[in-house]
Protein backbone atom coordinates (compact mmCIF):
# COMPACT_ATOMS: atom_id res chain seq x y z
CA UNK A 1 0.00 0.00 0.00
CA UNK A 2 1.56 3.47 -1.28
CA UNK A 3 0.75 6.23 1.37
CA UNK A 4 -2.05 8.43 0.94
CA UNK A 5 -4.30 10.62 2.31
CA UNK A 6 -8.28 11.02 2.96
CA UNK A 7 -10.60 13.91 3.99
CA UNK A 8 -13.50 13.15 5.23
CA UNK A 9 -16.66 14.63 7.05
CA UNK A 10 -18.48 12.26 10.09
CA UNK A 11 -21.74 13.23 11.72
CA UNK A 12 -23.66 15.56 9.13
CA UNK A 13 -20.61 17.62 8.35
CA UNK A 14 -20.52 18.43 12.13
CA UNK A 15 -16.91 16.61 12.07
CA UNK A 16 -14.07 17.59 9.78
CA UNK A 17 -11.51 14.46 9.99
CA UNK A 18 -8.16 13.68 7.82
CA UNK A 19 -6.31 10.87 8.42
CA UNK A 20 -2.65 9.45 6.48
CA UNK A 21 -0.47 6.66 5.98
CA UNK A 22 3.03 8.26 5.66
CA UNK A 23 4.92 4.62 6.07
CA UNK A 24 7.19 5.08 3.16
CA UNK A 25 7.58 8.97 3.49
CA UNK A 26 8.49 8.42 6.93
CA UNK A 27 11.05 5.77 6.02
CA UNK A 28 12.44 7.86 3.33
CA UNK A 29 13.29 10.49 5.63
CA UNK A 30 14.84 8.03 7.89
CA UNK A 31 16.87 6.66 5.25
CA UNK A 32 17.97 9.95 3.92
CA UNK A 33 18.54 11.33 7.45
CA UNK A 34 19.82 8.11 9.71
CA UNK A 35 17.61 9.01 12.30
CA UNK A 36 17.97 6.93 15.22
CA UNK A 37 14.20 5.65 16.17
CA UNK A 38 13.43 8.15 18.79
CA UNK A 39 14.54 10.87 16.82
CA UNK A 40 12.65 8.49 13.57
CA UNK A 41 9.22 8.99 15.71
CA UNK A 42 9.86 12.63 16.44
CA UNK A 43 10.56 13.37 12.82
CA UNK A 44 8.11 10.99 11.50
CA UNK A 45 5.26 12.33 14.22
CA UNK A 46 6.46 16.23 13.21
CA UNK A 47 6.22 15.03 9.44
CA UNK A 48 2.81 13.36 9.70
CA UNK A 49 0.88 16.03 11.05
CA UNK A 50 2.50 18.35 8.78
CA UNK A 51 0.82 16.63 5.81
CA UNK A 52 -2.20 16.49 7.28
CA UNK A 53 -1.89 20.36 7.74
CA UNK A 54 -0.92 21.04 3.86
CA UNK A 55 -4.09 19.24 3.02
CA UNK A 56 -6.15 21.94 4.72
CA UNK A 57 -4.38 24.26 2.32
CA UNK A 58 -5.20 25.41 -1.08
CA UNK A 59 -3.56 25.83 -4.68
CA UNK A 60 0.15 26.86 -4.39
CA UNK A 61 -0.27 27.48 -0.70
CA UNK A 62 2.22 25.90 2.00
CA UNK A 63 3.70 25.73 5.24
CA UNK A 64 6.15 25.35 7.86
CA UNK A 65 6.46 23.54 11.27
CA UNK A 66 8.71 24.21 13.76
CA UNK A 67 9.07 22.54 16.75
CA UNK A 68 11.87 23.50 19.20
CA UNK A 69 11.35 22.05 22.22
CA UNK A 70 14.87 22.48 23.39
CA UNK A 71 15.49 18.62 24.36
CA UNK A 72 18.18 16.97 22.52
CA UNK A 73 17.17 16.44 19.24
CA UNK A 74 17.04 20.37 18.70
CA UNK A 75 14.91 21.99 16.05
CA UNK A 76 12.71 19.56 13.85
CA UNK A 77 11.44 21.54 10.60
CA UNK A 78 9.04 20.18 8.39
CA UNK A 79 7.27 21.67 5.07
CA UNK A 80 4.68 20.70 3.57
CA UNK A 81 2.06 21.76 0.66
CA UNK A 82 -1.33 21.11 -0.71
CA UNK A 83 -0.91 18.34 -3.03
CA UNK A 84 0.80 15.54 -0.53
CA UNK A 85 4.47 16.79 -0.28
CA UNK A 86 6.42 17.10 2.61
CA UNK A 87 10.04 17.27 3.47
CA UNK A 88 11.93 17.13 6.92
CA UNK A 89 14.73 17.35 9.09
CA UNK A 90 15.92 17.39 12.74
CA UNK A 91 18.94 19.01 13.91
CA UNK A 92 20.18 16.04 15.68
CA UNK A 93 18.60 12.71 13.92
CA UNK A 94 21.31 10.27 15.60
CA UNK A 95 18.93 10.72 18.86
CA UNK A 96 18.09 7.46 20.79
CA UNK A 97 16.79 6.86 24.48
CA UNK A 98 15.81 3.84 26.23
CA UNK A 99 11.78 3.26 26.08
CA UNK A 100 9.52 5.10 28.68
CA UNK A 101 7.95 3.93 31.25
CA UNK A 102 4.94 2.52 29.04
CA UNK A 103 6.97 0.57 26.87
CA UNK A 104 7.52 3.56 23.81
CA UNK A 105 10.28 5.33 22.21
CA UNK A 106 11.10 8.70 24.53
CA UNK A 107 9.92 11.21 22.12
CA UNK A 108 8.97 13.83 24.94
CA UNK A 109 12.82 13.12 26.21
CA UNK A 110 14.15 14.09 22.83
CA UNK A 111 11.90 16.69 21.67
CA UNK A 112 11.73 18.67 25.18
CA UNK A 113 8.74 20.67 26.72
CA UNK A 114 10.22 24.07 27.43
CA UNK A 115 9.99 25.35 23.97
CA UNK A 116 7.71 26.23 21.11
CA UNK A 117 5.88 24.91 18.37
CA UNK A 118 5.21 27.37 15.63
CA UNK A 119 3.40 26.70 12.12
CA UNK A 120 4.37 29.44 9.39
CA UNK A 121 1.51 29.64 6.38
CA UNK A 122 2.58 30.95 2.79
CA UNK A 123 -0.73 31.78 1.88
CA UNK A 124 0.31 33.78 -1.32
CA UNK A 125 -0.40 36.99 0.29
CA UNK A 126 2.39 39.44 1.10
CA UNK A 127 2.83 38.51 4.55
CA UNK A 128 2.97 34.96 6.11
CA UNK A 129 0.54 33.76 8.84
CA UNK A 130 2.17 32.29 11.70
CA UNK A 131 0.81 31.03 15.03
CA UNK A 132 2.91 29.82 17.85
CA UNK A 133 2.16 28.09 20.94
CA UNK A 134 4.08 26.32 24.10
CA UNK A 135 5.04 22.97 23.87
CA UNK A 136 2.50 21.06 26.20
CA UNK A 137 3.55 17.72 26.46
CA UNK A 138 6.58 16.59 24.01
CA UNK A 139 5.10 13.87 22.52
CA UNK A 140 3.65 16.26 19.73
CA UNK A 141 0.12 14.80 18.89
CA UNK A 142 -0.93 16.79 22.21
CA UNK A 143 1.23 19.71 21.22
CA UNK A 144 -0.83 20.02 17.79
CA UNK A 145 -3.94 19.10 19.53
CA UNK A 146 -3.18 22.42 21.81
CA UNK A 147 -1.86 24.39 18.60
CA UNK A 148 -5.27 23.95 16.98
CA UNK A 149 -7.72 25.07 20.02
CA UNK A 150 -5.23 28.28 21.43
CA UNK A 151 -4.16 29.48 17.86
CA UNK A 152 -7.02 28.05 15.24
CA UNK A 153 -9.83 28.12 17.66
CA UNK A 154 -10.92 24.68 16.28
CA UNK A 155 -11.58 21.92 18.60
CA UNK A 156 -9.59 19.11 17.69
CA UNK A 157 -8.38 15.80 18.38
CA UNK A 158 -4.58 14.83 16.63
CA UNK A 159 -3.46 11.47 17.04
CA UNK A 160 0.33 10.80 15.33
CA UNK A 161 2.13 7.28 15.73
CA UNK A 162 5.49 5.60 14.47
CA UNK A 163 6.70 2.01 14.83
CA UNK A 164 10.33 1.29 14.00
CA UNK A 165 12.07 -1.97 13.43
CA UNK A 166 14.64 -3.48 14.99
CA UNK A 167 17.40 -2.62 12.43
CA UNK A 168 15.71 1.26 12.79
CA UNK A 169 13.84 0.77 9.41
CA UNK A 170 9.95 1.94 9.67
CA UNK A 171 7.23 -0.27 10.13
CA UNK A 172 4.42 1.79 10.00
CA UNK A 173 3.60 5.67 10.48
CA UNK A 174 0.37 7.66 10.30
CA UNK A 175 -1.79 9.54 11.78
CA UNK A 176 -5.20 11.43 12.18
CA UNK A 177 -6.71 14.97 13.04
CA UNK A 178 -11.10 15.10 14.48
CA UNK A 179 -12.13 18.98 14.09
CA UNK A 180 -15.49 19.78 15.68
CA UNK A 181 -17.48 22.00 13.95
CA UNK A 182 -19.53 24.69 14.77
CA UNK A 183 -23.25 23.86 16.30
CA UNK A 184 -22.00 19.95 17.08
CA UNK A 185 -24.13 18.44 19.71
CA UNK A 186 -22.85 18.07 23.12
CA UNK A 187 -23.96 14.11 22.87
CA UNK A 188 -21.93 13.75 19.67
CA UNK A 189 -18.79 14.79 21.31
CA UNK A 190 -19.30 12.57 24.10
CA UNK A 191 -19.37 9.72 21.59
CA UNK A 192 -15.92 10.80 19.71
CA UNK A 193 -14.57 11.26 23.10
CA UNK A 194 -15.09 7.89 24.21
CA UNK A 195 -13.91 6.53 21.73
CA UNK A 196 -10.24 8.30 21.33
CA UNK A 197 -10.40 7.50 25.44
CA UNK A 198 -10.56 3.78 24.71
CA UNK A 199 -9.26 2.85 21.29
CA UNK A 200 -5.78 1.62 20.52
CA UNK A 201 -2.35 3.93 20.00
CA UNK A 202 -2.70 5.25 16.19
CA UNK A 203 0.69 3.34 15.20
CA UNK A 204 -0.53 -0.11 16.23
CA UNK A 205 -3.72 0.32 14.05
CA UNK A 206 -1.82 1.15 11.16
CA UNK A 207 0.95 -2.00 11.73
CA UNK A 208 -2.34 -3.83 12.12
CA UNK A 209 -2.86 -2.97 8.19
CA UNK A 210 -5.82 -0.48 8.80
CA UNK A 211 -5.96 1.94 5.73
CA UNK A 212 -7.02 5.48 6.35
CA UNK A 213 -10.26 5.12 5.70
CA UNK A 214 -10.50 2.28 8.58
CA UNK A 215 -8.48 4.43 10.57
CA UNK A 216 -10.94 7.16 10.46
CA UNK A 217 -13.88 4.41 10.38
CA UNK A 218 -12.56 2.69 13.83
CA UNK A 219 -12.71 6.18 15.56
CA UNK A 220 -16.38 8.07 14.18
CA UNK A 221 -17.83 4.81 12.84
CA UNK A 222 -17.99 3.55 9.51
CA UNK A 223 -21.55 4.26 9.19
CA UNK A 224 -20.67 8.18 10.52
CA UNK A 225 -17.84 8.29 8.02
CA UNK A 226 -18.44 10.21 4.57
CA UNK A 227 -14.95 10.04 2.97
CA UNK A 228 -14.32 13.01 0.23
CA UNK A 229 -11.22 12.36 -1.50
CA UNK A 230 -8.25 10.69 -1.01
CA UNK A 231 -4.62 12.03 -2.29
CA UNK A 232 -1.12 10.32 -2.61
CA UNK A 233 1.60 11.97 0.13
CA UNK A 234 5.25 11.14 -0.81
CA UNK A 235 8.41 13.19 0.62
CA UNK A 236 9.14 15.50 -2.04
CA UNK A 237 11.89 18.15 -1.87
CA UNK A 238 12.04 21.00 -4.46
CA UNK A 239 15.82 21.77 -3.84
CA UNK A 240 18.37 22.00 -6.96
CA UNK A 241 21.49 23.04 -7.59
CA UNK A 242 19.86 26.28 -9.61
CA UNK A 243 18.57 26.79 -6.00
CA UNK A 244 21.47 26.71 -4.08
CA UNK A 245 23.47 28.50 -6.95
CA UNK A 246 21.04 31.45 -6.37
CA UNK A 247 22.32 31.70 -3.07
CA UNK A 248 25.62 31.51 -3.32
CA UNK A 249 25.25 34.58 -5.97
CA UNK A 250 23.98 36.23 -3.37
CA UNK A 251 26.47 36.06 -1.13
CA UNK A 252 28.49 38.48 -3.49
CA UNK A 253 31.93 38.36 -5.27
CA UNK A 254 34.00 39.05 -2.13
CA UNK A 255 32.91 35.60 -0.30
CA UNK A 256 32.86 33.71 -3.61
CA UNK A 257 36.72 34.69 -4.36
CA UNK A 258 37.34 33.46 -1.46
CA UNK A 259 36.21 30.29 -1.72
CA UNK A 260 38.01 29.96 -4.95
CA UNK A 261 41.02 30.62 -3.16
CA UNK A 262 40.55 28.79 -0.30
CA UNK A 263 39.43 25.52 -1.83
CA UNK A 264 38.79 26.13 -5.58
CA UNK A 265 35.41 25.03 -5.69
CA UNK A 266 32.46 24.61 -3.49
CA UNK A 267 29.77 22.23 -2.08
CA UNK A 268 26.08 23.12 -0.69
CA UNK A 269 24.36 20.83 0.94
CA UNK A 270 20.38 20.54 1.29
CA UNK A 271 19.05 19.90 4.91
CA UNK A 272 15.59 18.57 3.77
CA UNK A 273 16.77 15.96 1.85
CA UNK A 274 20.72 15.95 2.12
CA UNK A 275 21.23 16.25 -1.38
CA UNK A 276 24.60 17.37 -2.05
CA UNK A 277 25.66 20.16 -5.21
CA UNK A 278 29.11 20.57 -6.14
CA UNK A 279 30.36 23.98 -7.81
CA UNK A 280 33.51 24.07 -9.91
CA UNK A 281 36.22 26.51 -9.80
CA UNK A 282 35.10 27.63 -13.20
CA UNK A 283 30.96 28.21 -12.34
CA UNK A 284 32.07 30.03 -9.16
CA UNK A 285 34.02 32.24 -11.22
CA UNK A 286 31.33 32.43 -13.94
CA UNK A 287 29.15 33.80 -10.89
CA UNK A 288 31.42 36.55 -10.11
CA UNK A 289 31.11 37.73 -13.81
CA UNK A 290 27.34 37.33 -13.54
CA UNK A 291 27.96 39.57 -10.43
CA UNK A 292 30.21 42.21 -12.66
CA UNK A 293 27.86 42.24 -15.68
């Protein structure tokens, strides 16, 4: 199963619900990355509800996470976009503790609670929305839960879960978000409430093989469920080496002679997706004459 994405609406179109299997993006990050599987959760929880995010989003639109928790992993950026990309990286992806106290990878150890988690929106407008809000709890599917109600004012419910393998390879990954509408009735909450209380963690239903539609089905009720469309995720990273070049023009002909003279040519590196560019001796020059010209 390739991982995808459904919106649906539950109850009348009282409940707004998207849920994701991001198995193989997940694992391509890891790959690309190394992440230890704490820091393989983190990522792969940050990553998840990203997408999720982008998928409320329209056209060309896109955003950012941050979350910077200040635990040991450090910053964990992820972008995403409307049509089922996302990228990410963590500062420190070689980040590993022992498992908690119920059994599960530390992921409130390595992310840290005495930070913030910040989403930045390039809505296409001249300036960017962002909303920030304290990290709550570390193991981030609380934290976005708590982003949604103090900065969105939308009651919602985010459930994000990884399972890695023994050789730190990903088993499964996914996740969910419930958004109460406006004019929901009290007894219908009470219904999705009892159920998040009592149904299994999110990662164990998707190692279980439960697609997203099931996913979403086991939590409102398949006969609650009215699924809308359903759109392929995939890590996708729109560096290049026309990119990178940009920005080494713009670091102007002073710091590019002296990379010519220090080592005669030049390497960029992306963080997303640790693609690496090389740059000759000859195009760093031909960049100081498209600096002269």
């Amino acid at each position: 199963m390739s991982d995808y994405l459904v919106r649906a609406l539950a109850f009348d179109g009282k409940v707004r619900a998207f849920s994701v299997r991001t198995t193989d993006t997940v694992g391509e990050a890891q790959q690309r990355h190394g992440t230890w599987p704490t820091a393989s959760a983190a990522l792969g929880r940050t990553m998840t509800a990203g997408v999720m995010m982008g998928a409320m989003l329209k056209g060309e639109d896109k955003l950012t996470v941050k979350v910077e928790g200040k635990g040991p992993i450090g910053a964990i950026i992820v972008d995403s976009n409307s049509k089922g990309e996302v990228r990410g990286y963590a500062s420190n992806p070689q980040t590993h503790f022992d498992l908690n106290e119920h059994g599960k990878l530390d992921v409130r150890r390595a992310v840290g609670t005495d930070g913030m988690l910040t989403i930045v929106k390039d809505l296409g407008l001249r300036d960017f929305f962002t909303g920030s809000v304290p990290i709550v709890s570390g193991e981030l599917g609380e934290d976005f839960t708590y982003y949604f109600a103090a900065s969105e004012q939308v009651p919602s419910s985010v459930g994000l879960g990884v399972l890695v393998n023994p050789d730190n390879t990903i088993l499964a990954a996914g996740g969910f978000i419930i958004q109460l509408m406006p004019g929901i009735e009290d007894e219908t909450i009470t219904i999705i409430e009892e159920k998040l209380s009592s149904m299994e963690p999110v990662s164990k239903l998707i190692a279980r093989g439960l697609s997203p539609e099931e996913l979403l089905q086991e939590i409102l009720g398949a006969e609650n469920v009215q699924i809308l469309d359903q759109m392929p995720v995939s890590f996708d990273c729109n560096c290049s080496k026309e990119r990178f070049g940009t920005a080494i023009l713009g670091l102007g002909e002073a710091e590019i002679r002296e990379m010519i003279e220090e080592d005669g040519s030049a390497e960029a590196q992306c963080h997303f997706c640790m693609e690496t560019y090389h740059y000759s001796q000859e195009e760093l020059e031909s960049y100081i004459d498209e600096i002269k010209s």
